[in-house]
N, C-alpha and C. Protein backbone atom coordinates (compact mmCIF):
# COMPACT_ATOMS: atom_id res chain seq x y z
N UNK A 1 125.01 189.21 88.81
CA UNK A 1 125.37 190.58 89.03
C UNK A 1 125.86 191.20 87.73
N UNK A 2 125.40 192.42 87.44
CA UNK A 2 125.92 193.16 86.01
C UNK A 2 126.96 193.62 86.47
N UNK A 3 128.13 193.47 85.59
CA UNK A 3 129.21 194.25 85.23
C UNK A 3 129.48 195.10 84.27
N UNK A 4 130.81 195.85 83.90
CA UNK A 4 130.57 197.02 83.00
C UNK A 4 130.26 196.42 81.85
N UNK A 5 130.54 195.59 81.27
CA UNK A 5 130.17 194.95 79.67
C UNK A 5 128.70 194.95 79.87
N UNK A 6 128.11 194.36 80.92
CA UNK A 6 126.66 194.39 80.98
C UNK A 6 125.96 196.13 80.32
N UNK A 7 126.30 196.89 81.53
CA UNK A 7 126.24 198.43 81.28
C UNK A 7 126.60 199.53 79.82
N UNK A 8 127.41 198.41 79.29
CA UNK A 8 128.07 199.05 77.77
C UNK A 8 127.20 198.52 76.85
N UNK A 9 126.66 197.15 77.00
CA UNK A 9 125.81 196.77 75.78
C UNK A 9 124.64 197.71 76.11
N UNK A 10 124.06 197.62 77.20
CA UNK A 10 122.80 198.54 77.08
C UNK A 10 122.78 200.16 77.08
N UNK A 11 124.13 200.00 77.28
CA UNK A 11 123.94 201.77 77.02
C UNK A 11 124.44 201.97 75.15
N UNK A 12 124.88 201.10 74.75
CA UNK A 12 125.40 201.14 72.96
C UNK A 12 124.11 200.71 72.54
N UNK A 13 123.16 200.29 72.60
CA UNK A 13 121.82 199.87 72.22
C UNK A 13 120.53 201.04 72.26
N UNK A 14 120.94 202.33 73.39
CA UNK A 14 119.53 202.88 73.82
C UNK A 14 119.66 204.19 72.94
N UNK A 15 118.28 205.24 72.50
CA UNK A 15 118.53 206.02 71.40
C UNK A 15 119.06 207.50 71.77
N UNK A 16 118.96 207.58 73.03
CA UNK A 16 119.91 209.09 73.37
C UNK A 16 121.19 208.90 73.04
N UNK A 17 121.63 210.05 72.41
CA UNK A 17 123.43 209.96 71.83
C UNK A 17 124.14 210.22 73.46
N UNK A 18 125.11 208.75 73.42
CA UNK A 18 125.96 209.03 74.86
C UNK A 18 127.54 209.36 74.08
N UNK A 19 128.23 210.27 74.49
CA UNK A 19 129.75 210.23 74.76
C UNK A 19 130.46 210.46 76.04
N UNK A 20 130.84 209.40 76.71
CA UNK A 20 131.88 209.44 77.96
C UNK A 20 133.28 209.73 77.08
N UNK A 21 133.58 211.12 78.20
CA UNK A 21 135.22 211.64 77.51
C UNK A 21 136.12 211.77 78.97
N UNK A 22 136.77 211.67 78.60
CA UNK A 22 138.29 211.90 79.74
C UNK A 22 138.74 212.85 80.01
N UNK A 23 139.20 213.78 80.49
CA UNK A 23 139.66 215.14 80.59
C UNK A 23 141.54 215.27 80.00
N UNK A 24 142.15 215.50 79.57
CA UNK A 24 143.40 215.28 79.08
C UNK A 24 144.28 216.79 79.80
N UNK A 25 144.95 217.04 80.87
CA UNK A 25 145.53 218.14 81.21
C UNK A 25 147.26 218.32 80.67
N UNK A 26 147.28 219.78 80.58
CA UNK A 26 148.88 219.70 80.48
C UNK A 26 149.37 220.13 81.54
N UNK A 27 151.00 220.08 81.63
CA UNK A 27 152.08 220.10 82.29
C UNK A 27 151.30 220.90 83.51
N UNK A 28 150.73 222.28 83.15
CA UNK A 28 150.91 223.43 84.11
C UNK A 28 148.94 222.55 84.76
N UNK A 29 148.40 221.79 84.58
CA UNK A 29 147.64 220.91 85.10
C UNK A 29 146.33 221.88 84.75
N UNK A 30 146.44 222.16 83.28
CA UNK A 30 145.26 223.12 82.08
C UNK A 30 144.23 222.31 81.60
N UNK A 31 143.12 222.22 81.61
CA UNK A 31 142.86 221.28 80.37
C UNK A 31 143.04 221.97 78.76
N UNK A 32 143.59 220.64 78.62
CA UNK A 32 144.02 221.22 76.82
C UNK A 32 142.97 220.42 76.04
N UNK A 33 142.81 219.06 76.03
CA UNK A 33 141.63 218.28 75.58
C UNK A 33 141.06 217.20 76.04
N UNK A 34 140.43 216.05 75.32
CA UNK A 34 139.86 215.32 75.99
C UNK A 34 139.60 213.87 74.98
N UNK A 35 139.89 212.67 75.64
CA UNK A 35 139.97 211.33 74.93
C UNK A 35 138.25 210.98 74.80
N UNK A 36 138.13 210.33 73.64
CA UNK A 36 136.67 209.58 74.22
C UNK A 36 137.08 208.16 74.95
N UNK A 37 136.32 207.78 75.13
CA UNK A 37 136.18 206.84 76.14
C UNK A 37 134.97 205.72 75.85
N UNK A 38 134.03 206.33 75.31
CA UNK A 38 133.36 205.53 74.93
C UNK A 38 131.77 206.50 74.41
N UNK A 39 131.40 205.72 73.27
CA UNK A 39 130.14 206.56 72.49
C UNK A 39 129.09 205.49 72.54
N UNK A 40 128.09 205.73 71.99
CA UNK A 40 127.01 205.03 71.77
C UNK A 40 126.64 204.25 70.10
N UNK A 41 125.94 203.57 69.73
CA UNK A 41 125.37 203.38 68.42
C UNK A 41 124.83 205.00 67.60
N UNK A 42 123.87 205.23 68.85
CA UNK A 42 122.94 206.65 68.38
C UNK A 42 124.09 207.87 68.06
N UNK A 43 125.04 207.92 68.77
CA UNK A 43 125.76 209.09 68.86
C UNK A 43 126.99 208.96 67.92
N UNK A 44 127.25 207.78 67.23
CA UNK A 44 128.08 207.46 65.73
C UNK A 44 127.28 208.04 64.80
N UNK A 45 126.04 207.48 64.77
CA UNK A 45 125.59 207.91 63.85
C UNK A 45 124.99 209.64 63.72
N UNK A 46 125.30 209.92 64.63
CA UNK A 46 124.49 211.69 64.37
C UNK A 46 125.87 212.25 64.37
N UNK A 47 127.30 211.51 64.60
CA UNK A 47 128.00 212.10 64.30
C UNK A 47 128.87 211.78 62.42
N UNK A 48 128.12 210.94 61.95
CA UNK A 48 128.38 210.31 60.77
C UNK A 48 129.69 209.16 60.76
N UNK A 49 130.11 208.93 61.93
CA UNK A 49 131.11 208.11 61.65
C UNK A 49 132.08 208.55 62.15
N UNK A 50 132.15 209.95 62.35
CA UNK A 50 133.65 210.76 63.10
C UNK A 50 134.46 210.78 63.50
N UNK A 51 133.67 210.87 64.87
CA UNK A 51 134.04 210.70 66.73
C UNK A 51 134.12 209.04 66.68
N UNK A 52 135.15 208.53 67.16
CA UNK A 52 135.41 206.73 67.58
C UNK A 52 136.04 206.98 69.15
N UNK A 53 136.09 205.74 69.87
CA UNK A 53 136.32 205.82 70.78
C UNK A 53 137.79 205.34 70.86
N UNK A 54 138.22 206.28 71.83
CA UNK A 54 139.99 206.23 71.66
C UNK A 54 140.52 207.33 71.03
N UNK A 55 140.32 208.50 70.63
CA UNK A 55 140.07 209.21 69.97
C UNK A 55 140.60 210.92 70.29
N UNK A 56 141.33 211.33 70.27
CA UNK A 56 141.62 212.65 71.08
C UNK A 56 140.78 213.56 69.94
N UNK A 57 139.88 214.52 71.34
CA UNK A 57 138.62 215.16 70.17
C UNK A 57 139.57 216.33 69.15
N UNK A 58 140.89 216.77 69.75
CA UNK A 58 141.67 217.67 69.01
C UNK A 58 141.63 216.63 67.37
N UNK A 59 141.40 215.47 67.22
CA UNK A 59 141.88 214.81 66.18
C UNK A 59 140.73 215.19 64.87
N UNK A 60 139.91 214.95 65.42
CA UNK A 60 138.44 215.39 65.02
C UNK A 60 137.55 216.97 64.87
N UNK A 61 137.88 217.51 65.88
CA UNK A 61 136.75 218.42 65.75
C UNK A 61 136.60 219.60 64.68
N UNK A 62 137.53 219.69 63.98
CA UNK A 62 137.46 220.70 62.80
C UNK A 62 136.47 219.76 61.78
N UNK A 63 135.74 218.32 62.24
CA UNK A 63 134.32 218.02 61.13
C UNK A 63 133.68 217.78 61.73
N UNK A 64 133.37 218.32 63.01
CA UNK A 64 132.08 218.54 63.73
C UNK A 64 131.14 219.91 63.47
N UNK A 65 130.17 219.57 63.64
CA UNK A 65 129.52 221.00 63.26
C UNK A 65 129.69 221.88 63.88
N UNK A 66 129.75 223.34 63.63
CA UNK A 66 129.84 224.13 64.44
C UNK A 66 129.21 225.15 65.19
N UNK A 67 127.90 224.46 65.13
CA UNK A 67 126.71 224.68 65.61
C UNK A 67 126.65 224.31 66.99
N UNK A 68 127.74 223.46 67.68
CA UNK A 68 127.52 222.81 69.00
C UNK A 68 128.84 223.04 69.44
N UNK A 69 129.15 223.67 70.79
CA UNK A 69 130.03 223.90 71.06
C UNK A 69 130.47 222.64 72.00
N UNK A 70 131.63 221.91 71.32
CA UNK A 70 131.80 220.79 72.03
C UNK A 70 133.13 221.23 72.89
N UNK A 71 133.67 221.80 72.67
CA UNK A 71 134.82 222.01 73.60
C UNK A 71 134.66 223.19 74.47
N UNK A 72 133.73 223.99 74.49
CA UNK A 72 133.83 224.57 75.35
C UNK A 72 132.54 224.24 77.07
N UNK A 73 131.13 222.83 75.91
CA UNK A 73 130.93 222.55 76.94
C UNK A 73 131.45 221.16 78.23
N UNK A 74 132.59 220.65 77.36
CA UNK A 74 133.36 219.94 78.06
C UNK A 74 134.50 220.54 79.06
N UNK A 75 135.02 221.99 78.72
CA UNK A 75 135.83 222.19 79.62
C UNK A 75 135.03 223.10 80.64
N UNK A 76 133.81 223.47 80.59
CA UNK A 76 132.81 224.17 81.54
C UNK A 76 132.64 222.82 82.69
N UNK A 77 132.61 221.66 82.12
CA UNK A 77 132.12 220.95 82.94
C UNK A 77 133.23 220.37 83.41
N UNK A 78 134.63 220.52 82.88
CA UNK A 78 135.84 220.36 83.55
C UNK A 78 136.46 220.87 84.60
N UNK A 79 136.03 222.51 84.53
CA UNK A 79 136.69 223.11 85.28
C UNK A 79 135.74 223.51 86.02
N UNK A 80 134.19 223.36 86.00
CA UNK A 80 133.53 223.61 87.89
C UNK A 80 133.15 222.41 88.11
N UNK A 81 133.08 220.93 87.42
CA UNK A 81 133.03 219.82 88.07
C UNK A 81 131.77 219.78 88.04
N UNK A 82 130.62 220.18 87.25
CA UNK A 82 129.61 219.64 87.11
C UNK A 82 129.24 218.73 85.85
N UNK A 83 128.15 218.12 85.83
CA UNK A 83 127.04 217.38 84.97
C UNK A 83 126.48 218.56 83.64
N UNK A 84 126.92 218.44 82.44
CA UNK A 84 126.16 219.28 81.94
C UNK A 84 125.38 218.39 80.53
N UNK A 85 124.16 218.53 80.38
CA UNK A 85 123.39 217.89 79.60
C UNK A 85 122.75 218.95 78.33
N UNK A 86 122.90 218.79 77.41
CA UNK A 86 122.51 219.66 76.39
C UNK A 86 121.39 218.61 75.32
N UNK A 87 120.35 219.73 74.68
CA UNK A 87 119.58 219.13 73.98
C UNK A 87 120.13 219.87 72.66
N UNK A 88 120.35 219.05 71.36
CA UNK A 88 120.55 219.38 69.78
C UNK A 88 119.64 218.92 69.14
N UNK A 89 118.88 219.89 68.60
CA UNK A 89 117.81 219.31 67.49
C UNK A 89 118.34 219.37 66.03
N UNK A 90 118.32 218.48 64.70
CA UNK A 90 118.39 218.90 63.65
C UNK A 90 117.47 219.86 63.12
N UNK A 91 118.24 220.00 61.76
CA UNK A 91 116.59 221.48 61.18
C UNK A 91 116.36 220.71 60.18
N UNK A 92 116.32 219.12 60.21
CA UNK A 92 115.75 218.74 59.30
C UNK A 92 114.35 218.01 59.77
């Protein structure tokens, strides 16, 4: 039977960039930010090294590009509770 280590090696191995994040709320029960939790091989590297897991994205995101709105499509999907999947192409 697979367990999560099973599920982590093959998802750190496959070439779509994954980041599982956490939702982080304050006092008045807001979201303010969000932990990673866990990234991929593919998704270190398109982020150059950055983003690590364990990671509060407030720590980071002023060297993310700002071409991709990462915090605002994490708290869209925070606050109506859906799945949201986005495609980023380089322009290289």
């Amino acid at each position: 039977m697979l367990n999560l280590e099973d599920f982590k090696i093959f998802l750190r191995e496959i070439s779509p960039s994954i980041l599982i994040a956490k939702p982080i709320f304050d006092e008045n029960n807001s979201f303010k930010d969000f932990s990673i939790e866990f990234i991929n091989k593919s998704f270190e590297n398109f982020t150059k090294g950055i983003v690590k897991e364990n990671q509060l994205f407030s720590e980071f995101s002023k060297k993310l590009s700002p071409n991709i709105p990462w915090f605002e499509i994490s708290k869209e999907s925070v606050d109506y509770g859906k799945k949201i999947v986005k495609n980023y192409y380089s322009d290289v």
